[in-house]
Protein backbone atom coordinates (compact mmCIF):
# COMPACT_ATOMS: atom_id res chain seq x y z
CA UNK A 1 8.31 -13.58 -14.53
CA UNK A 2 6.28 -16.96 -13.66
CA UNK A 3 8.13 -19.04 -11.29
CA UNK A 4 7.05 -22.58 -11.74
CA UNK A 5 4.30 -21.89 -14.60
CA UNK A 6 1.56 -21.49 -12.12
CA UNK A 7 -1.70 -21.95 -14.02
CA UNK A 8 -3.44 -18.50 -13.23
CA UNK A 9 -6.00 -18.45 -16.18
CA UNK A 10 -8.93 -18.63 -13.26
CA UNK A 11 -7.94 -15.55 -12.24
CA UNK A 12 -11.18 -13.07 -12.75
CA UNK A 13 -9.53 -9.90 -10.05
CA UNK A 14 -6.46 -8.64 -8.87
CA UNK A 15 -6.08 -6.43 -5.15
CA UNK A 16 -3.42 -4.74 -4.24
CA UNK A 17 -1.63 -2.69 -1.86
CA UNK A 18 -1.66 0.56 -1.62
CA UNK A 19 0.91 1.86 0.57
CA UNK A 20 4.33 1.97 -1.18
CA UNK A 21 3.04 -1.02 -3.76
CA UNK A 22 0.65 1.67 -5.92
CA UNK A 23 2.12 5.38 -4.11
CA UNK A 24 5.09 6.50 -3.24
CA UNK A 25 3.89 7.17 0.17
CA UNK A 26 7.40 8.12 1.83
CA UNK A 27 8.48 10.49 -0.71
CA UNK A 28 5.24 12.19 -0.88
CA UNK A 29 5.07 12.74 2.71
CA UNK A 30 8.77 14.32 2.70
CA UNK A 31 7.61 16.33 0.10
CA UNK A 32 4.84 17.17 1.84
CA UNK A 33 6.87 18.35 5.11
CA UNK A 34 9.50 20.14 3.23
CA UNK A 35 6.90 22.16 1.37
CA UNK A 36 5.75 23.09 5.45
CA UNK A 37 9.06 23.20 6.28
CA UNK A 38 9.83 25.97 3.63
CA UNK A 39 6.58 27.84 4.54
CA UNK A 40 7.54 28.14 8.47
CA UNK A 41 11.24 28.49 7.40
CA UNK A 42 12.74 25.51 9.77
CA UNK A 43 14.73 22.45 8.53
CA UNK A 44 14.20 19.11 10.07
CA UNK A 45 15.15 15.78 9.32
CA UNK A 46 12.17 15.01 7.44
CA UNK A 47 13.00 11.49 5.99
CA UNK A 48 13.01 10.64 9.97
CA UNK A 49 10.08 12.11 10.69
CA UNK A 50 8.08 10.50 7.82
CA UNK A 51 9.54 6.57 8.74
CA UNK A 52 8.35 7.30 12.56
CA UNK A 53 5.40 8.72 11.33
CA UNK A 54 4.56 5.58 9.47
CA UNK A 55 5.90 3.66 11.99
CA UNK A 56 2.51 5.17 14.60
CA UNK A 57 0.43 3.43 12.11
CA UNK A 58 2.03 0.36 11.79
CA UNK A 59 2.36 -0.35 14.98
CA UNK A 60 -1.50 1.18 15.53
CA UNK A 61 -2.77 -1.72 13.45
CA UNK A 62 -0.57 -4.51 15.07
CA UNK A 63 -2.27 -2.89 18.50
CA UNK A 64 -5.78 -3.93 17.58
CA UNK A 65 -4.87 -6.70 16.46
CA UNK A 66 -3.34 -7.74 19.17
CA UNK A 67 -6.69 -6.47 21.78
CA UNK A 68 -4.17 -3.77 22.92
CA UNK A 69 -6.92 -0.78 21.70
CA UNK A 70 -10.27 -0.45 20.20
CA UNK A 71 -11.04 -0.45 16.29
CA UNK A 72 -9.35 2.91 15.13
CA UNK A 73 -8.71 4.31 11.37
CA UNK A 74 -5.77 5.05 9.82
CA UNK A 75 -6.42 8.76 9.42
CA UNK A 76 -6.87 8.91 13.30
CA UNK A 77 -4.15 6.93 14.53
CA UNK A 78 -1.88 9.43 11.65
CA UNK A 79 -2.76 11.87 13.43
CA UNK A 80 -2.65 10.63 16.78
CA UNK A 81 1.18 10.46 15.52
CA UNK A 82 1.56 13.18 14.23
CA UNK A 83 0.44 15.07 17.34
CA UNK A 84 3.12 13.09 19.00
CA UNK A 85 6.00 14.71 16.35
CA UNK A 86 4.75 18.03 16.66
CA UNK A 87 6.06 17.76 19.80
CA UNK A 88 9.04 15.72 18.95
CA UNK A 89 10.14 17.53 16.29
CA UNK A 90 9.26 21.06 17.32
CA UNK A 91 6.51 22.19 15.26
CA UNK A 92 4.41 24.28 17.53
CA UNK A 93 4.17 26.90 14.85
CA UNK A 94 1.75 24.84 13.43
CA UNK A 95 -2.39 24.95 14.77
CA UNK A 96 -4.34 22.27 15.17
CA UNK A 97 -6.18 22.58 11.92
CA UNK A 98 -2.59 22.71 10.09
CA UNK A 99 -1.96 19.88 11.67
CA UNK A 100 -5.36 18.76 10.12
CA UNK A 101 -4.42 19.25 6.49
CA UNK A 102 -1.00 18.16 7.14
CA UNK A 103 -2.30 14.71 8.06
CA UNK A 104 -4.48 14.58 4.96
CA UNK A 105 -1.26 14.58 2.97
CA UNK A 106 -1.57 10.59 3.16
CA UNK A 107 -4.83 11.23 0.67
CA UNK A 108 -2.61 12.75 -1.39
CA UNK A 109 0.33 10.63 -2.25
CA UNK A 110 1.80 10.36 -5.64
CA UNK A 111 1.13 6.95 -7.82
CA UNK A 112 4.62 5.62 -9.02
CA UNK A 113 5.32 6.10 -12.54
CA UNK A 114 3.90 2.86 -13.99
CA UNK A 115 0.62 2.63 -11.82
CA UNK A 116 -2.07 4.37 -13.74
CA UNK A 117 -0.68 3.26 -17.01
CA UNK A 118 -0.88 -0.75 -16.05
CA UNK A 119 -3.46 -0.28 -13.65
CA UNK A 120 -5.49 1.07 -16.58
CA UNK A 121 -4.44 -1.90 -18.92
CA UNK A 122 -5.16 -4.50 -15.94
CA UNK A 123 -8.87 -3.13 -15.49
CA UNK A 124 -9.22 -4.07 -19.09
CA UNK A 125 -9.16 -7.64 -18.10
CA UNK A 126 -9.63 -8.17 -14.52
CA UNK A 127 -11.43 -6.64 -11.46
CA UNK A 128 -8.66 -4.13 -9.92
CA UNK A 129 -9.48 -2.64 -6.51
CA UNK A 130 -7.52 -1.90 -3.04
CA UNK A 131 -6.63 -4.48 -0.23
CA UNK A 132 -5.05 -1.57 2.04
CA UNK A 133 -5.03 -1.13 5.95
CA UNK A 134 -6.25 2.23 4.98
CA UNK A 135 -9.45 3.34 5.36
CA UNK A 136 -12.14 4.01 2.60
CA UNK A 137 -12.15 7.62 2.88
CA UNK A 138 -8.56 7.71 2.52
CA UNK A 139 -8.17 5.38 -0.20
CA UNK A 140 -11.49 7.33 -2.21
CA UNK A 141 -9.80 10.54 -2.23
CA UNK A 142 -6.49 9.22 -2.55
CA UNK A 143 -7.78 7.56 -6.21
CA UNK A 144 -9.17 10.85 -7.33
CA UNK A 145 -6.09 12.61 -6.37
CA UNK A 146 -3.93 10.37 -8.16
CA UNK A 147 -6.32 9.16 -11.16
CA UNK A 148 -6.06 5.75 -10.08
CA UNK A 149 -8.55 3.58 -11.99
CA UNK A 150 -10.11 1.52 -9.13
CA UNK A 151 -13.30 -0.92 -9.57
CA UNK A 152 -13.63 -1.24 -6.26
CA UNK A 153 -12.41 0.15 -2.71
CA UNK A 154 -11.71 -2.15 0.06
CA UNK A 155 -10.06 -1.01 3.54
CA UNK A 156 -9.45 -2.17 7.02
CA UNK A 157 -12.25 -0.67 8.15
CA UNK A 158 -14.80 -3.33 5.82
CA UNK A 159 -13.99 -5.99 7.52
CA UNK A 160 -13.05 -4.02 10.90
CA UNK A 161 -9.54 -5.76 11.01
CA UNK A 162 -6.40 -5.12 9.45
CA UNK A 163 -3.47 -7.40 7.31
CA UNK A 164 -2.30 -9.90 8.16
CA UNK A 165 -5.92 -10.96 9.64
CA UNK A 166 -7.18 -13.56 7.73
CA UNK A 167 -10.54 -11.62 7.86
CA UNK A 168 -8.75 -8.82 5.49
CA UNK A 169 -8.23 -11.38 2.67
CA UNK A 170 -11.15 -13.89 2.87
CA UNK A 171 -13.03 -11.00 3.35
CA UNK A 172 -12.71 -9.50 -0.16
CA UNK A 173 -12.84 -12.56 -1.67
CA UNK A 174 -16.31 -13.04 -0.39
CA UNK A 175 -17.11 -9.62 -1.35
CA UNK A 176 -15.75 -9.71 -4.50
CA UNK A 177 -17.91 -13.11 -5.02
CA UNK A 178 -15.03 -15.29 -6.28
CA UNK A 179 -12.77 -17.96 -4.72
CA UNK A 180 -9.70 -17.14 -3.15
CA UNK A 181 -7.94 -18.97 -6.18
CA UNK A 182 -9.56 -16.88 -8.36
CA UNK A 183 -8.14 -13.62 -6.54
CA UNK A 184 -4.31 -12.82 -7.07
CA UNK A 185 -2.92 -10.31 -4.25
CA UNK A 186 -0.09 -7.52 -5.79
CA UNK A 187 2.13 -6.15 -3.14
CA UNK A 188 5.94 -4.75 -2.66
CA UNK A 189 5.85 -6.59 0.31
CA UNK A 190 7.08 -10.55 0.59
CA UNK A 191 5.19 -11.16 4.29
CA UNK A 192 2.03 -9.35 2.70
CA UNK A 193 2.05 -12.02 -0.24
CA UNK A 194 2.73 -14.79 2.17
CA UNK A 195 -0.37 -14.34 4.53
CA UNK A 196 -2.02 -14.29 0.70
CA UNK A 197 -1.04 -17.27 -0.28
CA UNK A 198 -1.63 -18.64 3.40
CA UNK A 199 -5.21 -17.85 2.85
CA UNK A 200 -5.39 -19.44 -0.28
CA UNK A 201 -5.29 -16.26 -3.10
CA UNK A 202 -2.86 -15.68 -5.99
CA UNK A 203 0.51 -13.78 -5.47
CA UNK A 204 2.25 -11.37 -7.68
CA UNK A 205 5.10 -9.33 -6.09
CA UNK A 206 6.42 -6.01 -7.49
CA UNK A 207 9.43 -4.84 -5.55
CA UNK A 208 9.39 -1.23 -5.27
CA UNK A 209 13.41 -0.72 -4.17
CA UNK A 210 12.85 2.96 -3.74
CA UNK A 211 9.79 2.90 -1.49
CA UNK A 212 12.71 3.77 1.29
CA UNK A 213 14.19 5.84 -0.73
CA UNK A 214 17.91 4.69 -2.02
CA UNK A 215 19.17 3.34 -5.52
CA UNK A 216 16.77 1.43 -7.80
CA UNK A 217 17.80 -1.82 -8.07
CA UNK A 218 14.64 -3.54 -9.51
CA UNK A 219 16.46 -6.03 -11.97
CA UNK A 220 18.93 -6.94 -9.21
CA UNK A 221 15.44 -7.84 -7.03
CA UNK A 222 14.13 -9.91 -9.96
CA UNK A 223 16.25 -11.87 -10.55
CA UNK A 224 17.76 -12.63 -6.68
CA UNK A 225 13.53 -13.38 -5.88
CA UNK A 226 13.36 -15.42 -8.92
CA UNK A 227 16.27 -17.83 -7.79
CA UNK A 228 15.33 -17.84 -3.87
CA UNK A 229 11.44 -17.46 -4.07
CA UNK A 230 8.98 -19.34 -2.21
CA UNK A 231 6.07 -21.18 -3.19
CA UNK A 232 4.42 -18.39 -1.70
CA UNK A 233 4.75 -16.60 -5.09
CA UNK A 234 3.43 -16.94 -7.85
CA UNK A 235 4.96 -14.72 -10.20
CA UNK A 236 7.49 -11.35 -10.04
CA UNK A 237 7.05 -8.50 -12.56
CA UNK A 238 8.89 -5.31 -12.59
CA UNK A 239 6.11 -3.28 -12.53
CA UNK A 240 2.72 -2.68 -13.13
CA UNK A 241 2.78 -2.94 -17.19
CA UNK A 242 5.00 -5.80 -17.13
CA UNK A 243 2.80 -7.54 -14.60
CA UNK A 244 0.21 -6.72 -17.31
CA UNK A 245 2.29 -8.17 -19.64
CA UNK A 246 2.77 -11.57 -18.41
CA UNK A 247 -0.83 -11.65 -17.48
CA UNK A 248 -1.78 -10.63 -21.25
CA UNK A 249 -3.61 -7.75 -20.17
């Protein structure tokens, strides 16, 4: 739903994120490690192991960031993690090139229900494409796994930074050609929209209430954000066809 009416008729692309906005990354990985799991006949906590898994990454990016390492992909500092929980989590039963494929399991990550159906009806109108810490090779085979209809691919690794940078954002603006006004950010994720707006782009949010797994509560979201949102917003759909919707795509 619009907030304040924003006029958004200037906007010519919309980028989103990837990660729990477009896939259900956590419950594809547990699936993932279950389906291992089952194979090497051991039970873990895998719901754990997944969060601290993601939780290497996240903090990787905030490290170069910060100066604390060099420039590093999200496939390597994955598995740099997950090297880490092999330990933790006793999986020596699995060889290095297990651990391999296991850590391509982020390229494979399920689209929720409503992405490829609105991202499909979105492309009809606007330039759709990736704003994602991930890297390209991640994101590429990722979009072929999952039939995700992407004009364009853009990772970390383009502009050799990572969100919240401001280099992430003005960066595909200027590669998309456009304005930053004329770019609207999509994202699960209120401090993702915020740098957005920060930076001058468009905002849509789409909660995702089951990204950490729990009840879905989307219409609960909705309508709390639509009381209590910023400025920093510029308009909250339930999902990807109803942000199609109110875009008239």
């Amino acid at each position: 739903m619009p907030l304040s009416s924003p006029d958004l008729s200037e906007v010519k692309a919309i980028v989103f994120d990837v990660f729990g906005t477009v896939v259900d990354w956590r419950g594809s990985i547990i699936r993932e490690l279950e389906a291992v799991g089952a194979r090497l006949g051991i039970t873990r906590d895998w719901g754990s192991l997944a969060d601290r898994w993601r939780d290497g990454y996240y903090q990787g990016t905030k490290d170069v960031l910060a100066g604390k390492r060099d420039w590093a992909t999200a496939d390597v500092m994955h598995l740099e993690r997950l090297e880490l929980l092999k330990t933790e989590f006793d999986l020596s039963a699995l060889g290095q090139s297990e651990i391999e494929e296991l850590n391509r399991a982020w390229h494979r990550l399920t689209p929720w229900s409503d992405s490829v159906a609105g991202l499909t009806r979105l492309k009809q109108k606007f330039i759709i494409g990736t704003l994602s810490n991930g890297n390209n090779g991640l994101l590429v085979h990722m979009a072929k796994n999952a039939g995700l209809p992407w004009d364009v691919i853009m990772g970390g690794e383009n502009f050799a930074s990572y969100k919240p940078s401001p280099k992430v954002y003005l960066g595909a603006v200027e590669l998309l050609g456009y304005q930053p006004h004329e770019v609207m950010v999509a994202a699960a994720h209120l401090t993702d929209l915020g740098n957005a707006h920060q930076n001058g782009l468009r905002t849509a949010f789409i909660p995702r209430p089951l990204e950490f797994g729990g009840s879905d509560s989307t219409s609960e979201m909705v309508a709390e954000l639509a009381h209590d949102a910023g400025d920093h917003i510029d308009l909250i759909a339930t999902d990807f066809l109803d942000l199609a919707n109110q875009l008239e795509a």
